[in-house]
N, C-alpha and C. Protein backbone atom coordinates (compact mmCIF):
# COMPACT_ATOMS: atom_id res chain seq x y z
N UNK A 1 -8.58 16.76 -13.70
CA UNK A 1 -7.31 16.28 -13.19
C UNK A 1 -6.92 17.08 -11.95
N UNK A 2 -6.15 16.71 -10.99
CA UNK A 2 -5.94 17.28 -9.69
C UNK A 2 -4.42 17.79 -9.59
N UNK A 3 -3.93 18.23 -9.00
CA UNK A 3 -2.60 19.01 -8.48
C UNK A 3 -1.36 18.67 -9.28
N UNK A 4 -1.38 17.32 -9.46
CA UNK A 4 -0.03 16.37 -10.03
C UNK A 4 -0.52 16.65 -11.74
N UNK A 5 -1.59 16.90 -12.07
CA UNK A 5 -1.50 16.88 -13.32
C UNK A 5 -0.97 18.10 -13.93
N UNK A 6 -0.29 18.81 -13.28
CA UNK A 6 -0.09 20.07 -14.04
C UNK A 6 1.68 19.36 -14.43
N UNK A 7 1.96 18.48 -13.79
CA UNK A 7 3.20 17.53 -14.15
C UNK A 7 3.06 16.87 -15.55
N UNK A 8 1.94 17.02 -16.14
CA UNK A 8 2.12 15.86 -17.32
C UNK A 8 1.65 16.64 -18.41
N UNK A 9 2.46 16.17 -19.21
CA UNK A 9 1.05 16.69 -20.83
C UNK A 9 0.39 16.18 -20.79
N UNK A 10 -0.19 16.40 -22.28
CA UNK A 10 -1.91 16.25 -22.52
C UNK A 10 -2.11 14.74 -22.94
N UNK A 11 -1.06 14.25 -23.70
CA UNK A 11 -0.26 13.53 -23.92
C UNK A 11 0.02 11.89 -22.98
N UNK A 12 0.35 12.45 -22.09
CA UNK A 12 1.25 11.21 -21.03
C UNK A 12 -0.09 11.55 -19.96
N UNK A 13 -0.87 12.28 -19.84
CA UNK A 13 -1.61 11.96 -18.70
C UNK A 13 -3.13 11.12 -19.41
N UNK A 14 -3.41 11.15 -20.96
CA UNK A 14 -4.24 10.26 -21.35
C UNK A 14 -3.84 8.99 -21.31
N UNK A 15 -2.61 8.55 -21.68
CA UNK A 15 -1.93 7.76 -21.81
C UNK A 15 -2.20 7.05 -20.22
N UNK A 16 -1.55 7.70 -19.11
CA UNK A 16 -1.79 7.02 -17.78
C UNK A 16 -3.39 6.47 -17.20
N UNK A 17 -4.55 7.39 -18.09
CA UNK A 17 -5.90 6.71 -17.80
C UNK A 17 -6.27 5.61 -18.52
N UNK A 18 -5.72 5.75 -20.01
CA UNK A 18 -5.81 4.38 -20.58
C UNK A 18 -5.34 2.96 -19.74
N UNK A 19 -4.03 3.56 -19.67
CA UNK A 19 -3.33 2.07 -18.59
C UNK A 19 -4.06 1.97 -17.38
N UNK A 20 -4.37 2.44 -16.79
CA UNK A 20 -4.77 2.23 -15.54
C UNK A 20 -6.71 2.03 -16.10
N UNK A 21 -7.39 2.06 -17.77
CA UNK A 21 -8.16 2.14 -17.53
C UNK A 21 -9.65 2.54 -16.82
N UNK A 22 -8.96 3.38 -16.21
CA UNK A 22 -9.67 4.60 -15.18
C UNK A 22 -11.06 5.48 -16.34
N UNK A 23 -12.07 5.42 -15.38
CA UNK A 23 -13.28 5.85 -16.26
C UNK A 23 -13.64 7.46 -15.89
N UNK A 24 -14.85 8.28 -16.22
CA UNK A 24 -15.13 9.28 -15.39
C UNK A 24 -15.72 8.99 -13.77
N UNK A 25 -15.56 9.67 -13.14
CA UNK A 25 -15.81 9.63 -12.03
C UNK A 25 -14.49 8.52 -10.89
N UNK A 26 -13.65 8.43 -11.54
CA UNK A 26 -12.52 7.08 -10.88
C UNK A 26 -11.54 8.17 -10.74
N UNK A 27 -10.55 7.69 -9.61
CA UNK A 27 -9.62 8.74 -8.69
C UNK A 27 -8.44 7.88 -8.97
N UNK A 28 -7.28 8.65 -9.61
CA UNK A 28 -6.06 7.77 -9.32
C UNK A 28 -4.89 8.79 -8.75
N UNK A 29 -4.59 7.96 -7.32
CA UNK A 29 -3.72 8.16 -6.50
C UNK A 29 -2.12 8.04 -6.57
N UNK A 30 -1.11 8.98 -6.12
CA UNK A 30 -0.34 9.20 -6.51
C UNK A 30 0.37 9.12 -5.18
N UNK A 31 1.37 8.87 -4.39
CA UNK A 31 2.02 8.53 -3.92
C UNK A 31 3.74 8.50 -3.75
N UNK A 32 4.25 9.68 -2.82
CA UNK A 32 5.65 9.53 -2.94
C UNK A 32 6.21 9.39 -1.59
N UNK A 33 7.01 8.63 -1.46
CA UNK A 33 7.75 8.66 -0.22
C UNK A 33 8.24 7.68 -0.27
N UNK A 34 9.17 6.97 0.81
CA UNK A 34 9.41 5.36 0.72
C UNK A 34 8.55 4.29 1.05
N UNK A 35 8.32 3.41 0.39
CA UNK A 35 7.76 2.18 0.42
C UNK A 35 6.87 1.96 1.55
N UNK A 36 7.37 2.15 2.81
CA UNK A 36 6.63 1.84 4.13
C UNK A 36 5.78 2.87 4.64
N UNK A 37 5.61 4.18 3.65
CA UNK A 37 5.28 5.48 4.34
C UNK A 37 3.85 5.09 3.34
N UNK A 38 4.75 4.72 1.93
CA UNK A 38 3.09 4.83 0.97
C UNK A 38 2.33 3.79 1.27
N UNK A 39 2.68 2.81 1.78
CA UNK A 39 1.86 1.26 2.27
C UNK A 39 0.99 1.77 3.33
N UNK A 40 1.61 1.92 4.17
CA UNK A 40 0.72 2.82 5.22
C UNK A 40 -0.28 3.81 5.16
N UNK A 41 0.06 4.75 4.37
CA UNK A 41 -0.62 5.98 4.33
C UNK A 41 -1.73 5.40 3.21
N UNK A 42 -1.51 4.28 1.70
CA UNK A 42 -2.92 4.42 1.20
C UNK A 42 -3.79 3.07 1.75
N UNK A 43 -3.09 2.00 2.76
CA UNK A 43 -3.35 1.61 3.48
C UNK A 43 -4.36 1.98 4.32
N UNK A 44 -4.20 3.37 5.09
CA UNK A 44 -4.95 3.72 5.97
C UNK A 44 -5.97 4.56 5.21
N UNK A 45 -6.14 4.97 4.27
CA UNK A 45 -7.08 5.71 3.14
C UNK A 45 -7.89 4.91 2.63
N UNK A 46 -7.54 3.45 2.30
CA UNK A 46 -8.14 2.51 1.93
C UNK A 46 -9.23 2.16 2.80
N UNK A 47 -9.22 1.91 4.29
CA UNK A 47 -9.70 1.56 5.27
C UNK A 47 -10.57 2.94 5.75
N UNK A 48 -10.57 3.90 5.85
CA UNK A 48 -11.43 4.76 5.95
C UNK A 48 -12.32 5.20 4.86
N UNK A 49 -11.93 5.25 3.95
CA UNK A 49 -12.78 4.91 2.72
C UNK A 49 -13.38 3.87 2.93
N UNK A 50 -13.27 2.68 3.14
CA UNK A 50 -14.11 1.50 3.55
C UNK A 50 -15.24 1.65 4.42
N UNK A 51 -14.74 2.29 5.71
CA UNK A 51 -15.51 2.85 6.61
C UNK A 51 -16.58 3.75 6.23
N UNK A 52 -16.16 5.02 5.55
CA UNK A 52 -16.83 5.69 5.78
C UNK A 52 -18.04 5.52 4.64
N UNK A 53 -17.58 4.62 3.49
CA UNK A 53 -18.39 4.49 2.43
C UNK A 53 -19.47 3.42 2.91
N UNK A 54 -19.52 2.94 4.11
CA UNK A 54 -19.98 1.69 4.01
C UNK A 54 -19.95 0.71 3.68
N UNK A 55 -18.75 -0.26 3.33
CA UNK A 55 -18.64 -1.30 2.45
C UNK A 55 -17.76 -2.07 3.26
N UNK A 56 -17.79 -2.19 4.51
CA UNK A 56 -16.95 -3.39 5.19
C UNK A 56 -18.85 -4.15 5.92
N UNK A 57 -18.69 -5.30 5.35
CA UNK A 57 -19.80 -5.84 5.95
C UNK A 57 -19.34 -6.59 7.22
N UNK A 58 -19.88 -5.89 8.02
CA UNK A 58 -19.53 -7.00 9.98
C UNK A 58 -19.93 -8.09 10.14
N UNK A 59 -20.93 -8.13 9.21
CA UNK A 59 -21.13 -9.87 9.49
C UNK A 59 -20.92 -11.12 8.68
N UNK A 60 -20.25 -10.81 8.05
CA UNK A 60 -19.45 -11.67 7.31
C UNK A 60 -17.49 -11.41 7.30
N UNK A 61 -17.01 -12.48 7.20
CA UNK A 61 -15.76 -13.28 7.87
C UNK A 61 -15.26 -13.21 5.99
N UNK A 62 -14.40 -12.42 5.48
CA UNK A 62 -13.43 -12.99 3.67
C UNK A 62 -12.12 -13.47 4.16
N UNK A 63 -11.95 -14.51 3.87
CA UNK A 63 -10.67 -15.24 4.02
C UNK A 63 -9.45 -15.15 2.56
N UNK A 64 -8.46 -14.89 2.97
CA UNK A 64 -7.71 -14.49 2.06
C UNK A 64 -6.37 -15.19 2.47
N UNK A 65 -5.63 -15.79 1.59
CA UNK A 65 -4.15 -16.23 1.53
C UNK A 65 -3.69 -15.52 0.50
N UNK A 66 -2.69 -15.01 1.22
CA UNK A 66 -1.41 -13.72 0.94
C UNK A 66 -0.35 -14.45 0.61
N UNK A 67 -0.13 -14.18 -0.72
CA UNK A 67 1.39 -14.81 -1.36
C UNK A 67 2.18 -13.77 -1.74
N UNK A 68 3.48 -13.85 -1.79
CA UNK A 68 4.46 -13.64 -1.86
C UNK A 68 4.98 -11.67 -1.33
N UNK A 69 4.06 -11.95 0.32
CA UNK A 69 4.18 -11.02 1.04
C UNK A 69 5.82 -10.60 1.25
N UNK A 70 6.22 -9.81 1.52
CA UNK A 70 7.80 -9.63 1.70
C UNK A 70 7.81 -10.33 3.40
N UNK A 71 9.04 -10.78 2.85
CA UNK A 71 8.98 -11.87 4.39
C UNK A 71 10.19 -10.93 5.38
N UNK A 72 11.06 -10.49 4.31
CA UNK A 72 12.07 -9.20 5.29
C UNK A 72 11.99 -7.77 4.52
N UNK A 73 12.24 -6.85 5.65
CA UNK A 73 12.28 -5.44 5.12
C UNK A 73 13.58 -4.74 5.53
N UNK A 74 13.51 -3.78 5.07
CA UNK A 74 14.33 -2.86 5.16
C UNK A 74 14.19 -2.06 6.50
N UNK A 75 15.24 -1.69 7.82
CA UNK A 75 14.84 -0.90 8.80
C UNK A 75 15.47 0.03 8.53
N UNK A 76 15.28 1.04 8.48
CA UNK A 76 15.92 2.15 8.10
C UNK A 76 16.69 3.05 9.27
N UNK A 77 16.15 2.99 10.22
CA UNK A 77 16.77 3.34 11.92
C UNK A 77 17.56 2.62 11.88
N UNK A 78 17.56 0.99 12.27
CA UNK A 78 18.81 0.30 12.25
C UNK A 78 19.92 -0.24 11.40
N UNK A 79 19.54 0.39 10.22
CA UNK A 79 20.09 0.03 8.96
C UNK A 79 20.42 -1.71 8.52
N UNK A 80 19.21 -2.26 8.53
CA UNK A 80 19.63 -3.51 8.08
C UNK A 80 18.57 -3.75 7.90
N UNK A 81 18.71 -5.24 7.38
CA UNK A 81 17.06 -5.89 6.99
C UNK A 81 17.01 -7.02 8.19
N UNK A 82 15.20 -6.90 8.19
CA UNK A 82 14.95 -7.51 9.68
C UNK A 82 13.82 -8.46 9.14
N UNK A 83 13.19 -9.13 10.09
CA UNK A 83 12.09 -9.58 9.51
C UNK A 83 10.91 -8.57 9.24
N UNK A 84 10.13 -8.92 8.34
CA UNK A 84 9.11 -8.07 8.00
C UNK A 84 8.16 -7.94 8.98
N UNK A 85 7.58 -6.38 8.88
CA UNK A 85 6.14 -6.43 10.03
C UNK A 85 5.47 -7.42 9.69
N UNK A 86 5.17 -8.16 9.04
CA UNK A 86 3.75 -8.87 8.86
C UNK A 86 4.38 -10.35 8.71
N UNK A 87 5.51 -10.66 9.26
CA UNK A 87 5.37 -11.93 8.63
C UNK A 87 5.59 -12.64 10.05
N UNK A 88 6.62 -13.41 10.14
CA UNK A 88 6.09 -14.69 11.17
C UNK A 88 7.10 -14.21 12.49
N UNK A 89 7.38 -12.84 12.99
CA UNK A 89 8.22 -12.59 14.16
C UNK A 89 7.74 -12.53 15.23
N UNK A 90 8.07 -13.29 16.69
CA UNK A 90 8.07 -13.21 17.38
C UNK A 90 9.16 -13.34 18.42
N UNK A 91 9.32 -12.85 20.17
CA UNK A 91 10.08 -12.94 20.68
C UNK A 91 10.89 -14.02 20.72
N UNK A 92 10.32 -15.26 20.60
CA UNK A 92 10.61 -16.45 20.83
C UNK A 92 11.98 -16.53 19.78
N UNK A 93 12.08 -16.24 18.72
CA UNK A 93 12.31 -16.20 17.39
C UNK A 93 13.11 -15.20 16.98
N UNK A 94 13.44 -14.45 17.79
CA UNK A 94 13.97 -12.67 17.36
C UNK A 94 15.45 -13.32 17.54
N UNK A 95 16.32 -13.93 18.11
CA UNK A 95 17.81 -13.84 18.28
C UNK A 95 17.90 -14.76 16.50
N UNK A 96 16.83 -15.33 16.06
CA UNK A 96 16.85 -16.23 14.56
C UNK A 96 16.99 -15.30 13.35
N UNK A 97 16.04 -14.18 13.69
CA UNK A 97 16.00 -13.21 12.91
C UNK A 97 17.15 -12.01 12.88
N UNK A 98 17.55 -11.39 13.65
CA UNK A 98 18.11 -10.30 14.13
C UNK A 98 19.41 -11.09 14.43
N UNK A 99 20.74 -11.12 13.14
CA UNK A 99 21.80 -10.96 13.00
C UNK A 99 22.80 -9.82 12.66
């Protein structure tokens, strides 16, 4: 067990490999901050891990439809909710969004 486990008993941290089903040799990641910091950050862990393991194949194209992506977020600088990074904003469109 790594750093965070000195947080749990013996108890609640078997308990968390059962649920998560996690075997020997499997890593489970832990994550604190707000929402957009941890998206990002295992986001970008995800993708270098990809990289560096070898497992993004270049020549092949996976097509994926994304449901029930958050369509608005939270800005935390401007204190309001805006449209989401990822969903359908553009300039054209921003005085629609941004009330």
């Amino acid at each position: 067990m790594g750093a965070v486990a000195k947080f749990f008993t013996d108890e609640v941290a078997q308990e968390l490999v059962a649920r998560v089903d996690a075997e020997v040799g499997d890593i489970i990641l832990f994550a604190a901050d707000s929402k957009k910091v941890c998206y990002a950050s295992l986001g970008a862990l995800r993708q270098k891990l990809a990289a560096d393991l070898d497992l993004i194949d270049k020549d092949k194209y996976n097509y994926l439809w994304v449901v029930n992506w958050p369509l608005l977020e939270y800005d935390e600088e401007r204190g309001k909710i805006q449209c989401g990074s990822s969903s359908i904003y553009n300039a054209e469109n921003q005085k629609m969004w941004n009330y």
